[in-house]
Protein backbone atom coordinates (compact mmCIF):
# COMPACT_ATOMS: atom_id res chain seq x y z
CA UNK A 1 12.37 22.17 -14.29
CA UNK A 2 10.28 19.04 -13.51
CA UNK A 3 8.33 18.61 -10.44
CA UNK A 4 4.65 16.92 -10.44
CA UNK A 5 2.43 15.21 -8.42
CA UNK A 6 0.57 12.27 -9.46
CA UNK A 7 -1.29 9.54 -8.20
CA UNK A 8 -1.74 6.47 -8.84
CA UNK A 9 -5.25 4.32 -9.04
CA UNK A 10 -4.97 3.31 -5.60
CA UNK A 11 -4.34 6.39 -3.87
CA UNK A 12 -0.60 6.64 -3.58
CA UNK A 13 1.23 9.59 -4.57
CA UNK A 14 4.07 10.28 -6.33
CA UNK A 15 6.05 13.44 -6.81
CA UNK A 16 8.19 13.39 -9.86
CA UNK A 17 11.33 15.64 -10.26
CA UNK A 18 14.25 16.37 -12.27
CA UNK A 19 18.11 14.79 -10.93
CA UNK A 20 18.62 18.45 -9.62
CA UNK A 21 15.04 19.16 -8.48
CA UNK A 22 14.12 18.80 -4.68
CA UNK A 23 10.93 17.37 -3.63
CA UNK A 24 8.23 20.09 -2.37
CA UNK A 25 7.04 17.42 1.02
CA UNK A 26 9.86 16.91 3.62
CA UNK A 27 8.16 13.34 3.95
CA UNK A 28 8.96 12.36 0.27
CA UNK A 29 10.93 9.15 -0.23
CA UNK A 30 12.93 8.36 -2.97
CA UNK A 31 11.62 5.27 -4.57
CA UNK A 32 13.85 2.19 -5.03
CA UNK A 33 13.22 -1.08 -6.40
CA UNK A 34 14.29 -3.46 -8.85
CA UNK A 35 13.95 -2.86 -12.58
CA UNK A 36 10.54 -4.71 -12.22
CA UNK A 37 8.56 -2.98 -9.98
CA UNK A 38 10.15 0.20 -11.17
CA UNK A 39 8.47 -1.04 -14.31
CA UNK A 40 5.15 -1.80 -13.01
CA UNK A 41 5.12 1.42 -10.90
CA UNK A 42 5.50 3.47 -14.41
CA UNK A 43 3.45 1.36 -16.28
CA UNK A 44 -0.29 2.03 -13.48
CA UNK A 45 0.71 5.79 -13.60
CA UNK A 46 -2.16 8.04 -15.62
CA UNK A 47 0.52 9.31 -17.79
CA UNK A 48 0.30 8.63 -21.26
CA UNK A 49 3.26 7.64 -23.41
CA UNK A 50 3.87 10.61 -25.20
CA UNK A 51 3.39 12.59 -22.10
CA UNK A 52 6.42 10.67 -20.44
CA UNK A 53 8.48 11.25 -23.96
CA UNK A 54 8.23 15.04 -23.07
CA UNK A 55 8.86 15.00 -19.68
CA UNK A 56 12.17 12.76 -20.63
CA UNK A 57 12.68 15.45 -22.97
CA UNK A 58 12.82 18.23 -20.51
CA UNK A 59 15.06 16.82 -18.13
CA UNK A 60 17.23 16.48 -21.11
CA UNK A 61 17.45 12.64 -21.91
CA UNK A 62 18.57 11.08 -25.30
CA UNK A 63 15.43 9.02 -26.42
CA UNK A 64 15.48 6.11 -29.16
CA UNK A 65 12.85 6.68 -32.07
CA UNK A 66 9.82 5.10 -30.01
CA UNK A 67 7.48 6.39 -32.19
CA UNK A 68 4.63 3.98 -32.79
CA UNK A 69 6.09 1.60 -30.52
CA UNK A 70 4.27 -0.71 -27.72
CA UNK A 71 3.63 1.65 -24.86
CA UNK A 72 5.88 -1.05 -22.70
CA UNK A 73 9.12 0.33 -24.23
CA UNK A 74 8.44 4.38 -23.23
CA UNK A 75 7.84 2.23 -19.63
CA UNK A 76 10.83 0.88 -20.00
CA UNK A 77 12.96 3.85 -21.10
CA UNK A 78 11.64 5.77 -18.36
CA UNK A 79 11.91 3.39 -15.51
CA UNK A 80 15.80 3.02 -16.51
CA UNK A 81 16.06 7.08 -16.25
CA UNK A 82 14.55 6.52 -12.64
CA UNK A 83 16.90 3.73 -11.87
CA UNK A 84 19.94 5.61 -12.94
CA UNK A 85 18.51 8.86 -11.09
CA UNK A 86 17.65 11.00 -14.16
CA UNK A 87 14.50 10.88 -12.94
CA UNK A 88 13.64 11.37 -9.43
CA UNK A 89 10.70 9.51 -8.20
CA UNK A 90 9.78 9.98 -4.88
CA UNK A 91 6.79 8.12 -2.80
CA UNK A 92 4.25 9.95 -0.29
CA UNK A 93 3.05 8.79 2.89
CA UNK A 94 -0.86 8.06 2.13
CA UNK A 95 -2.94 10.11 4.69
CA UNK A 96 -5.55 7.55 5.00
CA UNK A 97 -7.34 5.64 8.14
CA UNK A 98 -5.23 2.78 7.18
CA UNK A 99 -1.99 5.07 8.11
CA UNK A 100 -3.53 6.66 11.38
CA UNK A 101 -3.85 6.60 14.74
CA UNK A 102 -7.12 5.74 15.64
CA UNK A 103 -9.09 8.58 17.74
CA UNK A 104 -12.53 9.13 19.21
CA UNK A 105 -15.55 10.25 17.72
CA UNK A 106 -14.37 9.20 14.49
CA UNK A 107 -11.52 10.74 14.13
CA UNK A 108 -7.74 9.34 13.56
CA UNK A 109 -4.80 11.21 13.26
CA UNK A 110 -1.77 10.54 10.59
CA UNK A 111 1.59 11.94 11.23
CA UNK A 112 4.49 12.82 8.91
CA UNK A 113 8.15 14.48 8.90
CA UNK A 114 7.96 18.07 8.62
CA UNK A 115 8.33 20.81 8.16
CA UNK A 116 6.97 20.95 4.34
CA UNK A 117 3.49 19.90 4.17
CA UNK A 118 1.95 16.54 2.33
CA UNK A 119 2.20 18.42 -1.73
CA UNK A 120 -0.21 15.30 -2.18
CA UNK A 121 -3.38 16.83 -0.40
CA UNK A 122 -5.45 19.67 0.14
CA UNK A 123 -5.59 18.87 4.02
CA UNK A 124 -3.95 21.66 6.36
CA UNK A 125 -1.89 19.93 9.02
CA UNK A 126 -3.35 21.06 12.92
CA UNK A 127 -1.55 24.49 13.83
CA UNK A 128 0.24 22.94 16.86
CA UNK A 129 2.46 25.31 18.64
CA UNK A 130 3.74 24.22 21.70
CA UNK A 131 3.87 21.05 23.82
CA UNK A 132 0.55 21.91 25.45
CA UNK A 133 -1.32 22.35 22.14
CA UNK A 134 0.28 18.75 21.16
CA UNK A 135 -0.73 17.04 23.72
CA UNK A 136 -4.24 18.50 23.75
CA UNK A 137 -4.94 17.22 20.72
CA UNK A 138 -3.60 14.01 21.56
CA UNK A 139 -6.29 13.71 24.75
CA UNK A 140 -9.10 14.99 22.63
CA UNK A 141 -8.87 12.47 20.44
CA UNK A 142 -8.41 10.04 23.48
CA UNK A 143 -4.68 8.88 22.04
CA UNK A 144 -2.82 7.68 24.72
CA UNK A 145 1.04 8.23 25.13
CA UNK A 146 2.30 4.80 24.54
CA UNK A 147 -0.22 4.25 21.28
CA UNK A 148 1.25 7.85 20.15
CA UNK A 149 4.90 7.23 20.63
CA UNK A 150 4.22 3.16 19.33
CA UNK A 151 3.01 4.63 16.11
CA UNK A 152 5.92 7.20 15.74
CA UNK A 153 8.01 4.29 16.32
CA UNK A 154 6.12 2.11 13.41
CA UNK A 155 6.46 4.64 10.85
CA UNK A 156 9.90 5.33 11.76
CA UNK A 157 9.42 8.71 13.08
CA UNK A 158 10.69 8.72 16.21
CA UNK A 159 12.67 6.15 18.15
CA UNK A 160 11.64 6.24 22.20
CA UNK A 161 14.24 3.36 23.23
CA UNK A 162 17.02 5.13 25.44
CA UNK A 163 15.25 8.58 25.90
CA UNK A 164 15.23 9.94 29.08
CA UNK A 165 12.31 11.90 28.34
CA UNK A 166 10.13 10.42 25.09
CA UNK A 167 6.78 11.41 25.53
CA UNK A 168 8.06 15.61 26.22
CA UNK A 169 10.96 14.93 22.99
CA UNK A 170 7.82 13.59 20.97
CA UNK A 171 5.70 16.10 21.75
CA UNK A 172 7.95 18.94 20.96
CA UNK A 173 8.75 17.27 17.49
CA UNK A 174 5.18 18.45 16.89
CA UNK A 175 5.42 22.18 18.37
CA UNK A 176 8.36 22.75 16.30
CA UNK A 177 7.23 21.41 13.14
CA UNK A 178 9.11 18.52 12.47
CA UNK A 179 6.55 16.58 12.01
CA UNK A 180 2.93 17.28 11.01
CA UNK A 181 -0.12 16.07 12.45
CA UNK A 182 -3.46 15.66 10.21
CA UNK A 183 -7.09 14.81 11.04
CA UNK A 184 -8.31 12.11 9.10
CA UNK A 185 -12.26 10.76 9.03
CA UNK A 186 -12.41 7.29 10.06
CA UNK A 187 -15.48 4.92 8.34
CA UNK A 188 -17.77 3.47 10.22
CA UNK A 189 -17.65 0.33 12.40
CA UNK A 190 -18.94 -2.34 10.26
CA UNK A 191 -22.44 -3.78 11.23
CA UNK A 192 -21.85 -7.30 12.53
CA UNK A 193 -22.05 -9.63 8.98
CA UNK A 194 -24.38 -11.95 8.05
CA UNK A 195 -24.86 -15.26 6.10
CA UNK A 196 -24.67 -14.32 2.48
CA UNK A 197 -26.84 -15.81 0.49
CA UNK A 198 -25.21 -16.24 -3.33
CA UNK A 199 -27.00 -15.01 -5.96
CA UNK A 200 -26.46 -16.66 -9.25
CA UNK A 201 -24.69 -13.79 -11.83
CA UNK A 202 -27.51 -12.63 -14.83
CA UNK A 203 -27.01 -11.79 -18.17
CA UNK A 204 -27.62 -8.39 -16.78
CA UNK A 205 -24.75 -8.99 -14.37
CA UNK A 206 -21.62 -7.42 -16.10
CA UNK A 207 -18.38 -9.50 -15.97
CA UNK A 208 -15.67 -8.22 -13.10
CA UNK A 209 -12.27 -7.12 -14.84
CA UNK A 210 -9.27 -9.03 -14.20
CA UNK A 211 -7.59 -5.55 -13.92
CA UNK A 212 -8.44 -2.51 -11.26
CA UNK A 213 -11.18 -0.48 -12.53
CA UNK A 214 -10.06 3.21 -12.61
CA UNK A 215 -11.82 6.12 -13.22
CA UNK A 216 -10.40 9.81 -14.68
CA UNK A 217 -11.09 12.77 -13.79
CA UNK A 218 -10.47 15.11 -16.33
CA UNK A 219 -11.44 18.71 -17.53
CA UNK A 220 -12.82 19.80 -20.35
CA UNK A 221 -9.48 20.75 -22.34
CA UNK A 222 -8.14 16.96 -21.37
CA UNK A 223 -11.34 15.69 -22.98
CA UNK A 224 -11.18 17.26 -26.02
CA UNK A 225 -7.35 16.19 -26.23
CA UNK A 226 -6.63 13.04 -24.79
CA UNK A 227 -3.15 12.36 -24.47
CA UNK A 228 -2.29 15.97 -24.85
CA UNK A 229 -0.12 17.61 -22.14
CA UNK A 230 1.17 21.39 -22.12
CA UNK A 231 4.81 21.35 -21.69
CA UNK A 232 5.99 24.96 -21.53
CA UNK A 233 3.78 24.05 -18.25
CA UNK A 234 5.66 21.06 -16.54
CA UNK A 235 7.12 22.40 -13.38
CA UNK A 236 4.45 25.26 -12.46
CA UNK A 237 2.36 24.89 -9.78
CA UNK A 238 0.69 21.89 -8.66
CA UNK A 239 -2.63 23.46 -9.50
CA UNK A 240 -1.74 24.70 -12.72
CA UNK A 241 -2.82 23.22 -16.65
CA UNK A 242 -0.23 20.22 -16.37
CA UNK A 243 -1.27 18.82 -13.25
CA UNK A 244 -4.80 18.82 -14.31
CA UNK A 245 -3.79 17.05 -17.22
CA UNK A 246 -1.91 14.10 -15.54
CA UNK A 247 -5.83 13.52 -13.90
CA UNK A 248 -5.49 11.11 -10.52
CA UNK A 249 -7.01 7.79 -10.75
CA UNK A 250 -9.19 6.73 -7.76
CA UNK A 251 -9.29 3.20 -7.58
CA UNK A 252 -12.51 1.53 -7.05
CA UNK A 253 -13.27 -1.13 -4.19
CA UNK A 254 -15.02 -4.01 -4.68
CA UNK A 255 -18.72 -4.09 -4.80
CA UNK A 256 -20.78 -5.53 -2.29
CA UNK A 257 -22.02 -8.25 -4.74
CA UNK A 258 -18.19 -8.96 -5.01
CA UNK A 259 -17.24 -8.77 -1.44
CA UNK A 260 -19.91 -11.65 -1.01
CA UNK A 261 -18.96 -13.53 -4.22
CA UNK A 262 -15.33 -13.97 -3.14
CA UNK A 263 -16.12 -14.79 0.01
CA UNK A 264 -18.87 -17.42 -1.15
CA UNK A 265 -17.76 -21.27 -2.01
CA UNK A 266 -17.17 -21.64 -5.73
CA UNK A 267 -14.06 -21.95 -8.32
CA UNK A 268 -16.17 -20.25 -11.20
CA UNK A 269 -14.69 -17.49 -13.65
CA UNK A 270 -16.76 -14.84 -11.74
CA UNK A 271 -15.47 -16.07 -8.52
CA UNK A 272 -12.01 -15.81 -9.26
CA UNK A 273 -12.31 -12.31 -11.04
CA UNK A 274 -14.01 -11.02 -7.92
CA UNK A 275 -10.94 -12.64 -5.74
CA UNK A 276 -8.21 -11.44 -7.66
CA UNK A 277 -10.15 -7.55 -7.40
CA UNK A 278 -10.50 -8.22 -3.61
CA UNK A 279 -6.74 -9.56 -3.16
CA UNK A 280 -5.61 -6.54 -5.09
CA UNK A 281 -7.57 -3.68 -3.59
CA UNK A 282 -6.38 -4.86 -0.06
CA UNK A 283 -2.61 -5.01 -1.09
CA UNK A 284 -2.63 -1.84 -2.88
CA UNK A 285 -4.28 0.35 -0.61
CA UNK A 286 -1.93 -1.11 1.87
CA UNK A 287 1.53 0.23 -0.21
CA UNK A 288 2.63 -3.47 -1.62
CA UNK A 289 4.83 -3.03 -4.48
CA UNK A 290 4.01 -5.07 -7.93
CA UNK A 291 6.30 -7.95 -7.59
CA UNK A 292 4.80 -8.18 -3.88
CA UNK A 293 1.42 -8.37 -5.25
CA UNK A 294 2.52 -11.15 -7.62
CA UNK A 295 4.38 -13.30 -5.02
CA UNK A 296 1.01 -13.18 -2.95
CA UNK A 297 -1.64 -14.06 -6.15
CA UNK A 298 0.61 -14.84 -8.64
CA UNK A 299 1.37 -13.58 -12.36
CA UNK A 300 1.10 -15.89 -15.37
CA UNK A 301 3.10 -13.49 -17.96
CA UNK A 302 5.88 -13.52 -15.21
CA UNK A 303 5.75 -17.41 -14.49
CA UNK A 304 4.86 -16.41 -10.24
CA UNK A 305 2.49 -19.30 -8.71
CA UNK A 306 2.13 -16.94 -5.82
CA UNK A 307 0.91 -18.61 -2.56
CA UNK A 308 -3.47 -17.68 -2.21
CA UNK A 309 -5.52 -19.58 -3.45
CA UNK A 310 -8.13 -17.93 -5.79
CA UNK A 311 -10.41 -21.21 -6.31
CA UNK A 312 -11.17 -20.87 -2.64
CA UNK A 313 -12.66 -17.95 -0.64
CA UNK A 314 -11.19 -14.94 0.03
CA UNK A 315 -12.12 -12.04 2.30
CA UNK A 316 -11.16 -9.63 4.45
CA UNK A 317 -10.56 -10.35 8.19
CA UNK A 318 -11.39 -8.34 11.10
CA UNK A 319 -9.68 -9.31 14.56
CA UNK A 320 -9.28 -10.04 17.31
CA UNK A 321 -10.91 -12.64 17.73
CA UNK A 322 -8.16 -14.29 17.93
CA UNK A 323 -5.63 -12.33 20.32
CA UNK A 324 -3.14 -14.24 19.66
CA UNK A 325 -1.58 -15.93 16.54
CA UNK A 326 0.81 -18.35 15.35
CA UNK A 327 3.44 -18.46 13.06
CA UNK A 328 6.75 -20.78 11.83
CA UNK A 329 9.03 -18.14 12.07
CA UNK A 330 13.15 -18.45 11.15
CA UNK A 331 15.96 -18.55 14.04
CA UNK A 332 15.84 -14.61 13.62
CA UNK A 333 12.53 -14.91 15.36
CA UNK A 334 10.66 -11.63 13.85
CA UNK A 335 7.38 -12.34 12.23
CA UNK A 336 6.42 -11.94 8.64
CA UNK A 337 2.99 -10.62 6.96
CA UNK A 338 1.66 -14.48 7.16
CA UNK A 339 0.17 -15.79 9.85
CA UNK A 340 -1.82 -18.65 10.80
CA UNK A 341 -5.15 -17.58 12.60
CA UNK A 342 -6.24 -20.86 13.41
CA UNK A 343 -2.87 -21.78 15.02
CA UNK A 344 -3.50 -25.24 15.08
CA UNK A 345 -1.94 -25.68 11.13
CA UNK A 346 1.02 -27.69 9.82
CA UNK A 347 3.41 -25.64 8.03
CA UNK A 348 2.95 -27.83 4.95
CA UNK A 349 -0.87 -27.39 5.12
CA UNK A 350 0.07 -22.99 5.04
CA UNK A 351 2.42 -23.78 1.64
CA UNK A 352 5.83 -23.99 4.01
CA UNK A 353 8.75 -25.85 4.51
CA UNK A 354 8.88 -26.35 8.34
CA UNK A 355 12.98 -26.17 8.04
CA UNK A 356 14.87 -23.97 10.59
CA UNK A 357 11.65 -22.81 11.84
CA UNK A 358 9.82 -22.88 15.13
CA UNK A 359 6.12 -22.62 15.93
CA UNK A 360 5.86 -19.24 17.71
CA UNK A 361 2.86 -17.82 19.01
CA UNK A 362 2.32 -13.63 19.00
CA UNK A 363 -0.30 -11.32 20.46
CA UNK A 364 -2.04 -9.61 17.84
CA UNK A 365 -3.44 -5.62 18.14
CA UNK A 366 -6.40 -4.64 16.93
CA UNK A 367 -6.42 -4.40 12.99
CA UNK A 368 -7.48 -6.12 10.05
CA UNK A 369 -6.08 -8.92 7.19
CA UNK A 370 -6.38 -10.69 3.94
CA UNK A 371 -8.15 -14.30 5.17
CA UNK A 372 -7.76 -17.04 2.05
CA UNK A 373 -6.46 -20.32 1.90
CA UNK A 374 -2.66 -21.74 1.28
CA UNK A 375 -2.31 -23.03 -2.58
CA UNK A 376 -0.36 -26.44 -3.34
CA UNK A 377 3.41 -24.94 -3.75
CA UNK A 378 6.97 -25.04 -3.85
CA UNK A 379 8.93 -23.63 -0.74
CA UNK A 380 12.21 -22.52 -2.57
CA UNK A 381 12.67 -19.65 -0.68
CA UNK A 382 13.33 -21.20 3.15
CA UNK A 383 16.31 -23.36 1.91
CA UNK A 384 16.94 -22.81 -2.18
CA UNK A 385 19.03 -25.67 -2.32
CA UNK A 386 16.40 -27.85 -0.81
CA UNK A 387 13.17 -27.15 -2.05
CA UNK A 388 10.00 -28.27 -0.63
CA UNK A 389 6.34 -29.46 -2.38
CA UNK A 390 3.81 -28.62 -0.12
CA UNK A 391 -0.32 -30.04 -0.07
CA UNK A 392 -1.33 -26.45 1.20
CA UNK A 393 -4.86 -26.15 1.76
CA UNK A 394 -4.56 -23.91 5.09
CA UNK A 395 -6.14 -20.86 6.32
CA UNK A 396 -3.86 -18.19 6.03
CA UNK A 397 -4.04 -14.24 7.18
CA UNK A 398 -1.89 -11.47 5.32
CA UNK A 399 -1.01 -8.25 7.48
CA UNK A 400 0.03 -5.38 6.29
CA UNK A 401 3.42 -3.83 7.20
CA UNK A 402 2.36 -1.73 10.18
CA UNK A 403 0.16 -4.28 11.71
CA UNK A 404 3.41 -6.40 11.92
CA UNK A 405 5.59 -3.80 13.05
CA UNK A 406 2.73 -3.27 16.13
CA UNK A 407 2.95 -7.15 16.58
CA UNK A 408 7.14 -7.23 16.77
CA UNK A 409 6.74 -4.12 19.72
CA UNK A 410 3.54 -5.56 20.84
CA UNK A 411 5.60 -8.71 22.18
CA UNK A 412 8.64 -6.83 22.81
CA UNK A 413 10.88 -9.49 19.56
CA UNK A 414 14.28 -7.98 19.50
CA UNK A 415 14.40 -5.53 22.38
């Protein structure tokens, strides 16, 4: 019997089971992908190679001799056993103030299906009982109605359209369990910014990693033994010796010095680096997949231009200001994660073909985005069969997934 928990260097958990096993949190997902991001997902997990030969072992699957082999082809193996189901991978939500509602006095609150708790976290859900208790909670964190059943509705929790009764339905989701409610810290309100003055980088400065820094946290026994994992203990409990052993990753965040370096003018190596750390700490920790990551900065070893600019600054965006928005959306008329905050831009300045699209203008929420600037590309994805060179060279502003769900119910786009 397999069943672990494991995260990832940005946070997200994982809970990894055999075909037959089911998953200990009523809010796991299975994941599904293509064969690449499967790949990539593998690949950024703190589990070593010969660790994942054992697992595949117990759940009973005929391996090739990969013994001394590139550490891509025990990837590989595995992500086909999790494409064909041998493996069970399933995602977690991330309780994180990214994922919550925001609350008073620094608090937010993130909500998942129940009844099984988060097997992610050590954070006890709030013992809500009845209707009362639920909504009690709900006014002392100052969460109004409509921003509590919005969210539900954003994360695809609960669906208010049609209901005679939403608000009492909602509320009773959380009395009986079906869905959890958990207290999460919010960080501070950022001080207003101001001019950054660029430092020139030392021989004392050390170089920024094209990769993620990660860090491990490991015990004693894991030090001693790196790459060792106990198998007569896979499938014990999550606090047990082979847990400890597949250590979590936290990821790191930028440094200060390369918050303001991205943001600063310059096309130097250093500048780029600290981009490229920026652009992926904001995509991560928002749940993008790999191949999303790559479509948005690019990948050279997979041939992906991707469409930001890392020879121009990059940073991340607080808003509103603006409240509203534009963007060249398709005759569907739902928004994407790209929009133009200037709303004044031709579509070939923001990297687009302008065919079968109209200029539409949205209200925007409260939230935050990836600010950089369009790079000279081809548009073969609005029309394949007629594709489109574009000068780019516009200010552009990546969302994440529940901002832009908040925007489609914000101004009411296919209701």
């Amino acid at each position: 019997m397999i069943n672990l928990v494991i995260k990832d260097y940005t946070g997200q958990a994982y809970e990894l089971a055999g075909r037959a096993t089911l998953p200990r949190a009523s809010s796991a997902k299975p994941y599904s992908s293509d064969s690449y991001s499967t790949f990539r997902v593998v690949a950024r997990l703190p589990v070593a190679p010969d660790q994942w030969m054992q697992i595949l072992n117990r759940v009973h699957q005929r391996l090739p001799d990969l013994h001394g082999t590139h550490p891509g082809e025990v990837y590989q193996v595995v992500a086909q056993a999790i494409m064909r189901g041998d493996l069970m991978l399933y995602q977690l939500p991330t309780l994180n103030a990214s994922h919550a509602l925001a609350g008073k006095k620094g608090v937010g609150l993130s909500i998942i299906k129940g009844p099984k708790p988060n097997s992610a976290t050590d954070l006890i859900p709030e013992p809500i009982k009845t209707t009362d208790s639920a909504r009690q909670l709900l006014d002392d964190l100052g969460i109004s109605s409509d921003m509590f059943l919005a969210h539900l509705a954003n994360e695809n929790l609960f669906n208010a359209a049609q209901k005679n009764n939403a608000l009492s339905e909602a509320l009773q989701l959380l009395a009986s369990g079906e869905l959890l409610a958990y207290k999460i810290p919010l960080p501070p309100k950022a001080p207003p910014s101001k001019a950054v003055e660029y430092v020139a980088a030392t021989t004392a400065d050390r170089t920024v990693p094209l990769a993620p820094e990660v860090n491990r946290a490991v015990d004693k026994s894991v030090s001693e033994n790196p790459g060792k994992i106990d198998v007569t203990a896979l499938g014990t409990h999550k606090n047990s010796q082979s847990e400890s052993d597949l250590s979590v990753f936290v990821y790191e965040e930028p440094t200060t010095r390369e918050v303001a370096l991205a943001k600063s003018e310059g096309s130097s190596s250093f500048h780029i680096q600290a981009r490229e750390k920026l652009c992926r700490f904001f995509l991560e920790s928002n749940g993008f997949s790999e191949s999303q990551i790559a479509n948005a900065i690019g990948d050279e070893v997979a041939g992906i231009d991707g469409g930001v600019d890392l020879t121009k600054p990059v940073e991340i965006m607080i808003f509103p200001p603006p409240d509203e928005m534009t963007q060249y959306v398709n005759s569907h008329g739902f928004p994407g994660n790209w929009f133009d905050p200037m709303s004044n831009q031709t579509p070939d300045a923001l990297g687009l073909s302008a065919e079968g699209r109209t200029l539409t203008s949205f209200k925007v929420p409260c939230g935050k985005g990836l600010l950089s600037y369009s790079k000279p590309i081809v548009d073969n994805w609005t029309n394949p069969n007629n594709p489109v060179s574009t000068v780019g060279g516009g200010k552009q502003l990546f969302v994440n997934d529940t901002t832009k769900k908040t925007i489609i119910s914000l101004n009411k786009i296919g209701i």
